[in-house]
PDB file of N, CA and C in Angstrom:
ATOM      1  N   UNK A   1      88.087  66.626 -84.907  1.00  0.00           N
ATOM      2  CA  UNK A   1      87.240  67.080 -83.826  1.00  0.00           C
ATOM      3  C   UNK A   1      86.297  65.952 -83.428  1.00  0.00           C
ATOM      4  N   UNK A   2      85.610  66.001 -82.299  1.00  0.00           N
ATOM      5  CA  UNK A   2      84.598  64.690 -81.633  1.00  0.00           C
ATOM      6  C   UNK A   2      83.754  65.772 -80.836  1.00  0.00           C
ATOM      7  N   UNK A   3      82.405  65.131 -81.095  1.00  0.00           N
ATOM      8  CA  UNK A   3      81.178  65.213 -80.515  1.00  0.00           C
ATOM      9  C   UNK A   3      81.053  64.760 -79.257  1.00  0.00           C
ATOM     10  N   UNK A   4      81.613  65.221 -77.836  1.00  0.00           N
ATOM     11  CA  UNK A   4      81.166  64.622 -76.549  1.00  0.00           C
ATOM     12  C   UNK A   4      79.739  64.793 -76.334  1.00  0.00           C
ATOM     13  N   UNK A   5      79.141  63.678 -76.119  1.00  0.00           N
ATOM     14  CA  UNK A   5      77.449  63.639 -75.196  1.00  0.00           C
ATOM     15  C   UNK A   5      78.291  63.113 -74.495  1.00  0.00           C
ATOM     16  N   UNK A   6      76.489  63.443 -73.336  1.00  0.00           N
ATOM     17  CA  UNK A   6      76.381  63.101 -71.990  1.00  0.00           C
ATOM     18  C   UNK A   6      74.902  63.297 -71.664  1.00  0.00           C
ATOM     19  N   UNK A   7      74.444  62.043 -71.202  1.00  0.00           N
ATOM     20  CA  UNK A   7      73.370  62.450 -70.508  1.00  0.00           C
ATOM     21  C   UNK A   7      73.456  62.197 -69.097  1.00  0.00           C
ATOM     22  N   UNK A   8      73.155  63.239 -68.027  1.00  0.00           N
ATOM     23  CA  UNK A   8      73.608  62.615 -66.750  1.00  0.00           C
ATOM     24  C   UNK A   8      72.645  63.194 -65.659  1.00  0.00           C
ATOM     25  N   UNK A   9      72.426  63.220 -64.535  1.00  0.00           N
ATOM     26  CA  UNK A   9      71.770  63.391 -63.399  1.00  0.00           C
ATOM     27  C   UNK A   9      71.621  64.757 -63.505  1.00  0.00           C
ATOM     28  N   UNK A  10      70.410  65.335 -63.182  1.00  0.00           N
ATOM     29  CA  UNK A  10      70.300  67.226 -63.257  1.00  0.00           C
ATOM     30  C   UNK A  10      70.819  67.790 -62.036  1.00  0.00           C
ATOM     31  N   UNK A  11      70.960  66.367 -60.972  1.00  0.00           N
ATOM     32  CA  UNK A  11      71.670  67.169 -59.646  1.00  0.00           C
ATOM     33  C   UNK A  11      73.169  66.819 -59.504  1.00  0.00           C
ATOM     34  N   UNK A  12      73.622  66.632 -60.628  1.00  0.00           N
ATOM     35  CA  UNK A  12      74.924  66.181 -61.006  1.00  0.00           C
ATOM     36  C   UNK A  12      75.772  67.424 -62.175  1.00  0.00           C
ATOM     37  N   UNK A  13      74.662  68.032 -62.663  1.00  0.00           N
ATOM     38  CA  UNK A  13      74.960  68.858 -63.655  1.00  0.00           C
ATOM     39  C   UNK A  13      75.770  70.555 -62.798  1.00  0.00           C
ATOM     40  N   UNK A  14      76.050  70.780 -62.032  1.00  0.00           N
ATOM     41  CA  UNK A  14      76.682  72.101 -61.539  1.00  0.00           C
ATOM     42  C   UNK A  14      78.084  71.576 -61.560  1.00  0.00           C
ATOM     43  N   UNK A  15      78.143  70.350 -60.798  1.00  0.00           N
ATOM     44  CA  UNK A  15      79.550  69.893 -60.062  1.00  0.00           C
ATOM     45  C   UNK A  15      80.023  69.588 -62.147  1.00  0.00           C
ATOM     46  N   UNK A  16      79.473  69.027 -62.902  1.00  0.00           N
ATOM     47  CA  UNK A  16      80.263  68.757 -64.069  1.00  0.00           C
ATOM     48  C   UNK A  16      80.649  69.368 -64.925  1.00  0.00           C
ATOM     49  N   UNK A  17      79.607  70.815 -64.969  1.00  0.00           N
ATOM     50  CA  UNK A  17      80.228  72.351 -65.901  1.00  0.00           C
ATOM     51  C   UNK A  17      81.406  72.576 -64.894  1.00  0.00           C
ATOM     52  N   UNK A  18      80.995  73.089 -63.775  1.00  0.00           N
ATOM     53  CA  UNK A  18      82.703  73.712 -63.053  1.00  0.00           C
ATOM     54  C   UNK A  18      83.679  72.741 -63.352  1.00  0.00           C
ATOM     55  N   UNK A  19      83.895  71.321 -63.509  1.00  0.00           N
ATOM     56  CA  UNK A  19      85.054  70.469 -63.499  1.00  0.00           C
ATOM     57  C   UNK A  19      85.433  70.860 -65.052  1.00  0.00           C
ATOM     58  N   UNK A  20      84.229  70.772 -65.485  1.00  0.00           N
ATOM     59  CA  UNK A  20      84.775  71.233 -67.210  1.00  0.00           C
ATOM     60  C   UNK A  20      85.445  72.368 -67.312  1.00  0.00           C
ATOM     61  N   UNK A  21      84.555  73.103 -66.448  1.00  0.00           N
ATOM     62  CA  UNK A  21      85.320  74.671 -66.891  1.00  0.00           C
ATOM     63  C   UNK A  21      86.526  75.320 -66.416  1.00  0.00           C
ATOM     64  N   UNK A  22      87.185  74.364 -65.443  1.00  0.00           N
ATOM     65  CA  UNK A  22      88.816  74.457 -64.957  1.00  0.00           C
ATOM     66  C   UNK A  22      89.672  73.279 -66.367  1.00  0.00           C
ATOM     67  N   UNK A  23      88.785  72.504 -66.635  1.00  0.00           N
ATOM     68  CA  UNK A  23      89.560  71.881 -67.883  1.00  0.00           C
ATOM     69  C   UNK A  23      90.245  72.754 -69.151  1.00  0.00           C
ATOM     70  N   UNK A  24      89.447  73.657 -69.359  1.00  0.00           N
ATOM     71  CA  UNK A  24      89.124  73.949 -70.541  1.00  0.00           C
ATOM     72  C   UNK A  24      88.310  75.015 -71.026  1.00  0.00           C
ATOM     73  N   UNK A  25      88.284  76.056 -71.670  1.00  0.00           N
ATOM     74  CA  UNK A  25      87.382  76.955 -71.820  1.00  0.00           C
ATOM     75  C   UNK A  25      86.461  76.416 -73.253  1.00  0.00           C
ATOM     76  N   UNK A  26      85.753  75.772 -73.270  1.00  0.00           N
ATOM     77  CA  UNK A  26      84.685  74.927 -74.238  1.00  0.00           C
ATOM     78  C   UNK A  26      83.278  75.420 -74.425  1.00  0.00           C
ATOM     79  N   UNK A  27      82.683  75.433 -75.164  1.00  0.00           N
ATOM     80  CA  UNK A  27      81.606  75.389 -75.583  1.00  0.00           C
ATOM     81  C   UNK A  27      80.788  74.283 -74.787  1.00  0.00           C
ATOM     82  N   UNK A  28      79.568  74.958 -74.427  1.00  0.00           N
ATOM     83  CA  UNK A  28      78.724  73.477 -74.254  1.00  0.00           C
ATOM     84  C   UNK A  28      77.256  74.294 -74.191  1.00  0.00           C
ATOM     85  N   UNK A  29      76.649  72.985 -75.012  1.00  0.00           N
ATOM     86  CA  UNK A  29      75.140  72.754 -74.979  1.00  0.00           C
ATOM     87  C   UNK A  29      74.952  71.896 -74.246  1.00  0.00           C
ATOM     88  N   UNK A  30      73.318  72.481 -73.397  1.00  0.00           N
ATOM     89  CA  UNK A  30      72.998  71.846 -72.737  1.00  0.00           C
ATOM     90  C   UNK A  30      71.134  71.464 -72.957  1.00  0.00           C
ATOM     91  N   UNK A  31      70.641  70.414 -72.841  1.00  0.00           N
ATOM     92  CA  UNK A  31      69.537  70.198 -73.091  1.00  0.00           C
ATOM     93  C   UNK A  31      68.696  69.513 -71.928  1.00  0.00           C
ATOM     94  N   UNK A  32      67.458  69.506 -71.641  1.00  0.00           N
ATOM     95  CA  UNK A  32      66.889  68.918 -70.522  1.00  0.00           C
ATOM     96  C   UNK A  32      65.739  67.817 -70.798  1.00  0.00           C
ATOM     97  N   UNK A  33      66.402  66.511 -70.598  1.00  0.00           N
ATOM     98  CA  UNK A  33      65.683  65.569 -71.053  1.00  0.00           C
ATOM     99  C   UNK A  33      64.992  64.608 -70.278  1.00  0.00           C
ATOM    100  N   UNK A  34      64.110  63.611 -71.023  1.00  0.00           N
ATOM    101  CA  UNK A  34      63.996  62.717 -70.479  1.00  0.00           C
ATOM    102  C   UNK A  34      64.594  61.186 -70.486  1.00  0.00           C
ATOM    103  N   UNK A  35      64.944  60.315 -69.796  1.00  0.00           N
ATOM    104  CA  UNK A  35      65.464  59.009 -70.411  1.00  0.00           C
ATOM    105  C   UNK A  35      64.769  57.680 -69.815  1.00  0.00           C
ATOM    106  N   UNK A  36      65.523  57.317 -70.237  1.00  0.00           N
ATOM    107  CA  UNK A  36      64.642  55.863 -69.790  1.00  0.00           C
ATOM    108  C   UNK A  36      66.078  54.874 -70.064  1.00  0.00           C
ATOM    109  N   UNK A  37      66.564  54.006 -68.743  1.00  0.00           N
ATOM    110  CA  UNK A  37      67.620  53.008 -68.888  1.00  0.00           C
ATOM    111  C   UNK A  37      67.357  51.427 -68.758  1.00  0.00           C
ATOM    112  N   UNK A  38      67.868  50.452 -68.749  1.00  0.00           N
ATOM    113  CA  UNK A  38      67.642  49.256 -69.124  1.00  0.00           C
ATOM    114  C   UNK A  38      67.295  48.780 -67.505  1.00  0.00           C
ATOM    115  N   UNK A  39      66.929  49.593 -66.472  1.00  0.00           N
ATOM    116  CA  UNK A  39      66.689  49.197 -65.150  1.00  0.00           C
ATOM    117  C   UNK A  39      65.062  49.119 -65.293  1.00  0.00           C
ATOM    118  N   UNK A  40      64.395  50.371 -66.418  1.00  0.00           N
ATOM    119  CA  UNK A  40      63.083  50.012 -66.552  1.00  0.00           C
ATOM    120  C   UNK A  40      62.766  50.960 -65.414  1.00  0.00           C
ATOM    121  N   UNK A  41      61.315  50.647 -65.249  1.00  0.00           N
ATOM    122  CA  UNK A  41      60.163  51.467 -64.182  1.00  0.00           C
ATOM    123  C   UNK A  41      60.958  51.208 -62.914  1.00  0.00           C
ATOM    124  N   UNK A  42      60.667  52.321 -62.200  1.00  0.00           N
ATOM    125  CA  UNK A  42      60.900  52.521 -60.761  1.00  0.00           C
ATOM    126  C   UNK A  42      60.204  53.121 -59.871  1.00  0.00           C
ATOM    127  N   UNK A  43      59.742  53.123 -59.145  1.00  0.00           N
ATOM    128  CA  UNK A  43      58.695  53.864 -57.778  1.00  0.00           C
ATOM    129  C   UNK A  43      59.028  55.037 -57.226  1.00  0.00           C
ATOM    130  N   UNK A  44      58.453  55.847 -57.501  1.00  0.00           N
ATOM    131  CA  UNK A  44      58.386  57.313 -57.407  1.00  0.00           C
ATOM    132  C   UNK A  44      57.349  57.913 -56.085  1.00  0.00           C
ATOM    133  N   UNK A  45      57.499  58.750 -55.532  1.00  0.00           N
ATOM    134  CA  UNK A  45      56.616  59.054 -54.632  1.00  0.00           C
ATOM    135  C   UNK A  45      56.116  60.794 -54.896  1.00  0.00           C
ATOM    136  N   UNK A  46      54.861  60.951 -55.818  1.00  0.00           N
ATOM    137  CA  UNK A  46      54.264  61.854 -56.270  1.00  0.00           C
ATOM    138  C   UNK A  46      53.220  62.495 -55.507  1.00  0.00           C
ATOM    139  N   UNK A  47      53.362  63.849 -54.618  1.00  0.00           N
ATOM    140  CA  UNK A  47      52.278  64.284 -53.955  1.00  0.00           C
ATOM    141  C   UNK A  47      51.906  63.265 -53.072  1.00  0.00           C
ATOM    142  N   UNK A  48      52.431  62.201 -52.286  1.00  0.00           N
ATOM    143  CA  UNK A  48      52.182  61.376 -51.680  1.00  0.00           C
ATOM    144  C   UNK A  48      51.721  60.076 -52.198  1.00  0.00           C
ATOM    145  N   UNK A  49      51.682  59.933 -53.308  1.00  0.00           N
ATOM    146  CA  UNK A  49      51.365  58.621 -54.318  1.00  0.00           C
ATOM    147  C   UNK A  49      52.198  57.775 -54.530  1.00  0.00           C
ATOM    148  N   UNK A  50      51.895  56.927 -54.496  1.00  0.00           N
ATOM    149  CA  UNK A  50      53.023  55.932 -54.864  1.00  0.00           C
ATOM    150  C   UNK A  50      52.852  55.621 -56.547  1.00  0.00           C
ATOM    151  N   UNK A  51      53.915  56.159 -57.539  1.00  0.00           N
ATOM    152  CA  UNK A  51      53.644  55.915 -58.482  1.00  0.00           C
ATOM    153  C   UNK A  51      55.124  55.301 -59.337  1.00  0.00           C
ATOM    154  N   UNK A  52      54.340  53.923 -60.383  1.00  0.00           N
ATOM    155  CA  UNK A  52      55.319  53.917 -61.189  1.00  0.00           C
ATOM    156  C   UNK A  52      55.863  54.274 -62.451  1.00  0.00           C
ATOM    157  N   UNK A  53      57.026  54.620 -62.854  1.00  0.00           N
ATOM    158  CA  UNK A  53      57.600  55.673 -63.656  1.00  0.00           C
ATOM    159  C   UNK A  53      58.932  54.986 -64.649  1.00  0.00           C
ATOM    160  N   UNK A  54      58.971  55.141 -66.239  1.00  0.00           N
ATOM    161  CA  UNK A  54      59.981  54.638 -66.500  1.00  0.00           C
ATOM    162  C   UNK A  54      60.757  55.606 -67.771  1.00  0.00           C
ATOM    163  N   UNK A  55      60.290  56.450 -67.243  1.00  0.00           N
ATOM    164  CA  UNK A  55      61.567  58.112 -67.688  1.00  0.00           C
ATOM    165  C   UNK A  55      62.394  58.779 -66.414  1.00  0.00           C
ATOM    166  N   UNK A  56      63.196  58.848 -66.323  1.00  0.00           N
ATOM    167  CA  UNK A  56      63.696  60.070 -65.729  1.00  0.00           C
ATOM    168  C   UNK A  56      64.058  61.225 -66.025  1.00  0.00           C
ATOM    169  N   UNK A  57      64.659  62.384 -65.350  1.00  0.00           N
ATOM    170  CA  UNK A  57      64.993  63.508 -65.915  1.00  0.00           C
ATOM    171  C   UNK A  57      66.365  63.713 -65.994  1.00  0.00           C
ATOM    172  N   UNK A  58      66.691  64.165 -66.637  1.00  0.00           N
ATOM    173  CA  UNK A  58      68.186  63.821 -66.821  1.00  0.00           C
ATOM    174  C   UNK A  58      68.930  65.408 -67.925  1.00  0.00           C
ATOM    175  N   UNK A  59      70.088  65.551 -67.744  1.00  0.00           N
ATOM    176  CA  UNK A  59      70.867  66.742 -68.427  1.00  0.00           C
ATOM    177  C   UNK A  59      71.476  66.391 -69.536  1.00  0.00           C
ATOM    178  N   UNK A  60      71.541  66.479 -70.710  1.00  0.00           N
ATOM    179  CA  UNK A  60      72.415  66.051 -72.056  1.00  0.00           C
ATOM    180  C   UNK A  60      72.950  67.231 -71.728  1.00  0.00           C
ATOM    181  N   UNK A  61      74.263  66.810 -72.170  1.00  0.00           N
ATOM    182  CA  UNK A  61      75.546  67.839 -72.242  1.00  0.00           C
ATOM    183  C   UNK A  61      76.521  67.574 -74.005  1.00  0.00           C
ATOM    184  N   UNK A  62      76.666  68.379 -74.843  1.00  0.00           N
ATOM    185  CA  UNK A  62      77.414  68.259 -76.016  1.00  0.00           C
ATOM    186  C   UNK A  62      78.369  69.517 -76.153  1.00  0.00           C
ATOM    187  N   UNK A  63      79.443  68.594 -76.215  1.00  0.00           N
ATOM    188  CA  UNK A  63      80.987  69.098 -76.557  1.00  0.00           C
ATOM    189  C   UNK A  63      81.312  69.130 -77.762  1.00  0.00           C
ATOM    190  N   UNK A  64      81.892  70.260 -78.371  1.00  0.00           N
ATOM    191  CA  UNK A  64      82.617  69.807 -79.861  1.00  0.00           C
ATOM    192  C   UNK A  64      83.556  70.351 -79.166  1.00  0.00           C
ATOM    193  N   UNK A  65      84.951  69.433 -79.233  1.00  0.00           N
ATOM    194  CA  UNK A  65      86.378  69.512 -78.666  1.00  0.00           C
ATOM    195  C   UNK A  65      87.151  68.820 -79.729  1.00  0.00           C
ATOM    196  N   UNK A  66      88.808  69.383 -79.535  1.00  0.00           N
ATOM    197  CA  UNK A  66      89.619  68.891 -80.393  1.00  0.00           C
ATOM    198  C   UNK A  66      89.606  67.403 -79.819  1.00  0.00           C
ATOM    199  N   UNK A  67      90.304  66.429 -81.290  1.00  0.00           N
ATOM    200  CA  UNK A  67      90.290  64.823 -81.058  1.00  0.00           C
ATOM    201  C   UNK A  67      91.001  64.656 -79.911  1.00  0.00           C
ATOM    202  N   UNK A  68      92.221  66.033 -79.270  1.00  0.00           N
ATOM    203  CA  UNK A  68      93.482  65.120 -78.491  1.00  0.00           C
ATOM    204  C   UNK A  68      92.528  65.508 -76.931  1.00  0.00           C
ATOM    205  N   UNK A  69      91.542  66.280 -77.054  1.00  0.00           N
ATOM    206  CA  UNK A  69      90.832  66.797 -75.265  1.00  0.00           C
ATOM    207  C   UNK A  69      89.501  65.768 -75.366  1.00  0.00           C
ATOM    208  N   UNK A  70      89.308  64.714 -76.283  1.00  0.00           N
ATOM    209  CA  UNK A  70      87.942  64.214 -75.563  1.00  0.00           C
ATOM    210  C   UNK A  70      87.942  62.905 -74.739  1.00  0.00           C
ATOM    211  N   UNK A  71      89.371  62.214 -75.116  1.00  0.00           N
ATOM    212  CA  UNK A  71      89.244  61.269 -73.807  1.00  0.00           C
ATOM    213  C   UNK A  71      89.298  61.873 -72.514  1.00  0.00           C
ATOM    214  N   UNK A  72      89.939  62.946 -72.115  1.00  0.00           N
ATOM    215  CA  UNK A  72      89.548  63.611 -70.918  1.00  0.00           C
ATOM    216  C   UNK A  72      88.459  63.999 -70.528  1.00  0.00           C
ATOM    217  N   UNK A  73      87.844  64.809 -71.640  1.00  0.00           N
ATOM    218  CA  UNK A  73      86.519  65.235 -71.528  1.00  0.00           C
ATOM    219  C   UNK A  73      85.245  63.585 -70.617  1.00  0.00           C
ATOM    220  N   UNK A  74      85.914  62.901 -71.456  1.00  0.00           N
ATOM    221  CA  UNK A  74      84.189  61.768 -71.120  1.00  0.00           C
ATOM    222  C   UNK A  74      85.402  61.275 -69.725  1.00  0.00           C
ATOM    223  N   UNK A  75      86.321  61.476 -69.313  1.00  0.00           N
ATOM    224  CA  UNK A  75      86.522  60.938 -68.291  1.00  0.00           C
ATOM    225  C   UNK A  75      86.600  61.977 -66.587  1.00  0.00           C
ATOM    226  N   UNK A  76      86.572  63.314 -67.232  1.00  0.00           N
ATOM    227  CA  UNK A  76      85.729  64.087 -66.294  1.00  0.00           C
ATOM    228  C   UNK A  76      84.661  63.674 -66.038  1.00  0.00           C
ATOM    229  N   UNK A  77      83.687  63.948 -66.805  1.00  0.00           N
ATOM    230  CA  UNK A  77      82.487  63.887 -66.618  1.00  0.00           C
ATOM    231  C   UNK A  77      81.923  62.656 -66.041  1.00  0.00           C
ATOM    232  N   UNK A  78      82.622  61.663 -66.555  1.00  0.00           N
ATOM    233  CA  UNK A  78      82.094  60.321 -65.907  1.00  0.00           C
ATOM    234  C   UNK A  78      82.583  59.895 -64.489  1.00  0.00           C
ATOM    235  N   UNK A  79      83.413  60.630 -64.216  1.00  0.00           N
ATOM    236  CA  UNK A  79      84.157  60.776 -62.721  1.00  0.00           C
ATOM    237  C   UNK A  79      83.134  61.499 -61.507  1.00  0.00           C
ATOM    238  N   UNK A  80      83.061  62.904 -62.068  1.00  0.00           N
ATOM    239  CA  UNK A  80      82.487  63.770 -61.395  1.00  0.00           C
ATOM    240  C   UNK A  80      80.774  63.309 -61.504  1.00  0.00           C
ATOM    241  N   UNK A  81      80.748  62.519 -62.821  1.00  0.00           N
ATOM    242  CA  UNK A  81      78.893  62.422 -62.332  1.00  0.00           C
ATOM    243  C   UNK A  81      78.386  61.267 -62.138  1.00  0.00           C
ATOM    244  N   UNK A  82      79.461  60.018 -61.675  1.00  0.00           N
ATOM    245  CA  UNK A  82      78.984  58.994 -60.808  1.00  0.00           C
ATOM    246  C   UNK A  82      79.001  59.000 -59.563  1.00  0.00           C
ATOM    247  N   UNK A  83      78.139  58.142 -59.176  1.00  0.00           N
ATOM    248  CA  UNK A  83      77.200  58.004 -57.890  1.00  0.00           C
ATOM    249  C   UNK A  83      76.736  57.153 -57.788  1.00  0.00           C
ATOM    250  N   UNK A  84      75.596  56.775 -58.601  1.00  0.00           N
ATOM    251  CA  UNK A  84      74.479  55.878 -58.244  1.00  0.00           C
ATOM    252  C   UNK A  84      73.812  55.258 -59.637  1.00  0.00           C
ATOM    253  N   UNK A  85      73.806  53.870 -59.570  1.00  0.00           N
ATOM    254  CA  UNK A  85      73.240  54.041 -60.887  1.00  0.00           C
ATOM    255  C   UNK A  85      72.184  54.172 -61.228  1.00  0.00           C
ATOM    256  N   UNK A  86      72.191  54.613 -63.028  1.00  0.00           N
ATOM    257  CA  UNK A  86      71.590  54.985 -63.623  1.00  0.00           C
ATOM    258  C   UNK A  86      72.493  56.563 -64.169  1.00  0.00           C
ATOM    259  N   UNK A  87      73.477  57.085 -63.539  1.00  0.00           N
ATOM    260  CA  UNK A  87      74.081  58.576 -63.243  1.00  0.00           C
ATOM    261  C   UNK A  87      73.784  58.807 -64.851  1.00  0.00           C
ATOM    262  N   UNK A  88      74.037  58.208 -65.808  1.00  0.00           N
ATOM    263  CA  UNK A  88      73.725  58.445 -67.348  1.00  0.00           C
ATOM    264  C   UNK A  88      75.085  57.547 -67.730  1.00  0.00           C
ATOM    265  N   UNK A  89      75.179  58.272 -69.644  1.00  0.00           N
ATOM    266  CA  UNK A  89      75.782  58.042 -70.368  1.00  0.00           C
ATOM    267  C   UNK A  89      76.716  58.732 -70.964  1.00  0.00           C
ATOM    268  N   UNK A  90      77.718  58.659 -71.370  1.00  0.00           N
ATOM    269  CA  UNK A  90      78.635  59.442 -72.272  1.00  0.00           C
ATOM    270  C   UNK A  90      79.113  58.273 -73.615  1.00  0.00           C
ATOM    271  N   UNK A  91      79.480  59.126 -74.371  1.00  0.00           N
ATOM    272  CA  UNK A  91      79.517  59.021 -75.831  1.00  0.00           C
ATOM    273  C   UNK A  91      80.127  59.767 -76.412  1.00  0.00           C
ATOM    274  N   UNK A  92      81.123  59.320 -77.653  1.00  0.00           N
ATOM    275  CA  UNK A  92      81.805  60.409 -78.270  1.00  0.00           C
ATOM    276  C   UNK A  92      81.586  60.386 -80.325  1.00  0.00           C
ATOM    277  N   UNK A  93      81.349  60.837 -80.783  1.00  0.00           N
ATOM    278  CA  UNK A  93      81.097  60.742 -82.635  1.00  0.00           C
ATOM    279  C   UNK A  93      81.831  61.605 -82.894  1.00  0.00           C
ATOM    280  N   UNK A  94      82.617  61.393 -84.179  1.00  0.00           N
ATOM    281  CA  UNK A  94      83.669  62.215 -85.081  1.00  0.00           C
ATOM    282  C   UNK A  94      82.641  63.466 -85.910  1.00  0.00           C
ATOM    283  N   UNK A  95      83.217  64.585 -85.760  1.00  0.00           N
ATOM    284  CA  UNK A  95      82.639  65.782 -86.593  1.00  0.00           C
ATOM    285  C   UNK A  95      83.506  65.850 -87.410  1.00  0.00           C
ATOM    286  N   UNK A  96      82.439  65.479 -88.301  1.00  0.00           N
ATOM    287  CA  UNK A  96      83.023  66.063 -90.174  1.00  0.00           C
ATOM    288  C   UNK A  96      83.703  67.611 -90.669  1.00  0.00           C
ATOM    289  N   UNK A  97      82.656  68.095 -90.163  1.00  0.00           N
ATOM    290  CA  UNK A  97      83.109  69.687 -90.355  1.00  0.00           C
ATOM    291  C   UNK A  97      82.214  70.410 -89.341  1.00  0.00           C
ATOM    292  N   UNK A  98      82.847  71.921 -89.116  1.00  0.00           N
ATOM    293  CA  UNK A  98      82.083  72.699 -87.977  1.00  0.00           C
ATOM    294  C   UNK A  98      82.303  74.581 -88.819  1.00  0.00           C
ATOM    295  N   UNK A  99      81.492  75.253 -88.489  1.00  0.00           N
ATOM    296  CA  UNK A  99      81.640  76.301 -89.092  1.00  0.00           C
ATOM    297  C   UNK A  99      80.832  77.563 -87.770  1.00  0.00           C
ATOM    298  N   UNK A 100      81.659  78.540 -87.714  1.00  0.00           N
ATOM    299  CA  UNK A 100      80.924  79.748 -86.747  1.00  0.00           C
ATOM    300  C   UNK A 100      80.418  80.357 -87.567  1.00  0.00           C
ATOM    301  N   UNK A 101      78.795  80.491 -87.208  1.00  0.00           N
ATOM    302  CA  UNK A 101      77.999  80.960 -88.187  1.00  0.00           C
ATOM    303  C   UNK A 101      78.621  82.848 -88.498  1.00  0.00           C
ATOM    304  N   UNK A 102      78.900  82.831 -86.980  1.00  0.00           N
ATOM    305  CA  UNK A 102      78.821  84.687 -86.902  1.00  0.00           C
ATOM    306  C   UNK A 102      80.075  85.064 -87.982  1.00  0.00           C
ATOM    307  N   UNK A 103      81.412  84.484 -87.639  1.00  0.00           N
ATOM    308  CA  UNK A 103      82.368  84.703 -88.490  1.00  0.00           C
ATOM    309  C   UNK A 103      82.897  84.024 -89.784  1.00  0.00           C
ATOM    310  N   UNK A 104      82.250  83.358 -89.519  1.00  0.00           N
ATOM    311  CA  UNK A 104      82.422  81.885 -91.018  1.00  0.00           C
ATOM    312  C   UNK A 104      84.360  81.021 -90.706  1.00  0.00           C
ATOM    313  N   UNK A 105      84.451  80.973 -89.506  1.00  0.00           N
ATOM    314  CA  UNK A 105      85.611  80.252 -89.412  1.00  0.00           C
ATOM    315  C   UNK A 105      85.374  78.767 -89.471  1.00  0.00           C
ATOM    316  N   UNK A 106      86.496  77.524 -89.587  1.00  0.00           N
ATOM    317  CA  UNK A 106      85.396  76.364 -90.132  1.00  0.00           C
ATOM    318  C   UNK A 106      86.764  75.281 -89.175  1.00  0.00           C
ATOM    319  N   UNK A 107      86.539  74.342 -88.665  1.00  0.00           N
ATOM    320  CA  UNK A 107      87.463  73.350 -88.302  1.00  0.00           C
ATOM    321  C   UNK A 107      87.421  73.686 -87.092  1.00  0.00           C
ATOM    322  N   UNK A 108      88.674  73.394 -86.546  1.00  0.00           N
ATOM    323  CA  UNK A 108      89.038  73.741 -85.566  1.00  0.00           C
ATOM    324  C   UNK A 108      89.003  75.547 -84.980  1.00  0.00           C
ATOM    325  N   UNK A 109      89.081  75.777 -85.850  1.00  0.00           N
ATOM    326  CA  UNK A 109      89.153  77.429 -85.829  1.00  0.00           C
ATOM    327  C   UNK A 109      87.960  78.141 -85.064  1.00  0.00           C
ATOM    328  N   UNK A 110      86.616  77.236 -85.426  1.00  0.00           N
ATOM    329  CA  UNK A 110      85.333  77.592 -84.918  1.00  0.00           C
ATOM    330  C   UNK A 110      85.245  76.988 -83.919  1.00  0.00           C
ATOM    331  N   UNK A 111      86.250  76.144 -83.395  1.00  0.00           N
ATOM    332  CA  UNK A 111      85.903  75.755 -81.626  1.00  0.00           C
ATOM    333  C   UNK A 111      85.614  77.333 -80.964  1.00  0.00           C
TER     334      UNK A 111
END
């Protein structure tokens, strides 16, 4: 099994669950973050202010999918949520083990 992240644009995040969810019927967490990329501060226009800023807001998305669906997985997502840069990141890490708390199934079984 593999761990898909993603951190990507929050106005990018509708169009990338629906692409997922004709993929695949998957699990996903979703978290609402902040980031910060190697472009650094950028100019923001706050209540009419001109202000500078070096977080953005951004959507983490995590997949636990079988090993043979996650090169698809990060290549949806990285399809559907480029644009412009900065759009985010994707990433994939090997899961050791996984277990459904409710039924106690463990591996693959608890996808």
């Amino acid at each position: 099994m593999k761990l898909v992240s993603a951190v990507i644009a929050p106005e990018r995040f509708a169009a990338v669950r629906e692409a997922l969810r004709t993929f695949a019927d998957l699990g996903l967490t979703v978290t609402e973050v902040f980031e910060r990329d190697r472009s650094g501060r950028h100019e923001e226009v706050y209540r009419g202010r001109h202000v500078q800023v070096d977080v953005s807001p951004g959507v983490r998305m995590e997949i636990v999918a079988p090993d043979g669906d996650a090169a698809d997985l990060v290549h949806i997502i990285a399809r559907v949520a480029a644009g412009q840069p900065g759009d985010g990141r994707v990433w994939v890490c090997p899961v050791e083990a996984m277990v459904r708390v409710r039924t106690g199934e463990r591996g693959v079984d608890a996808l």
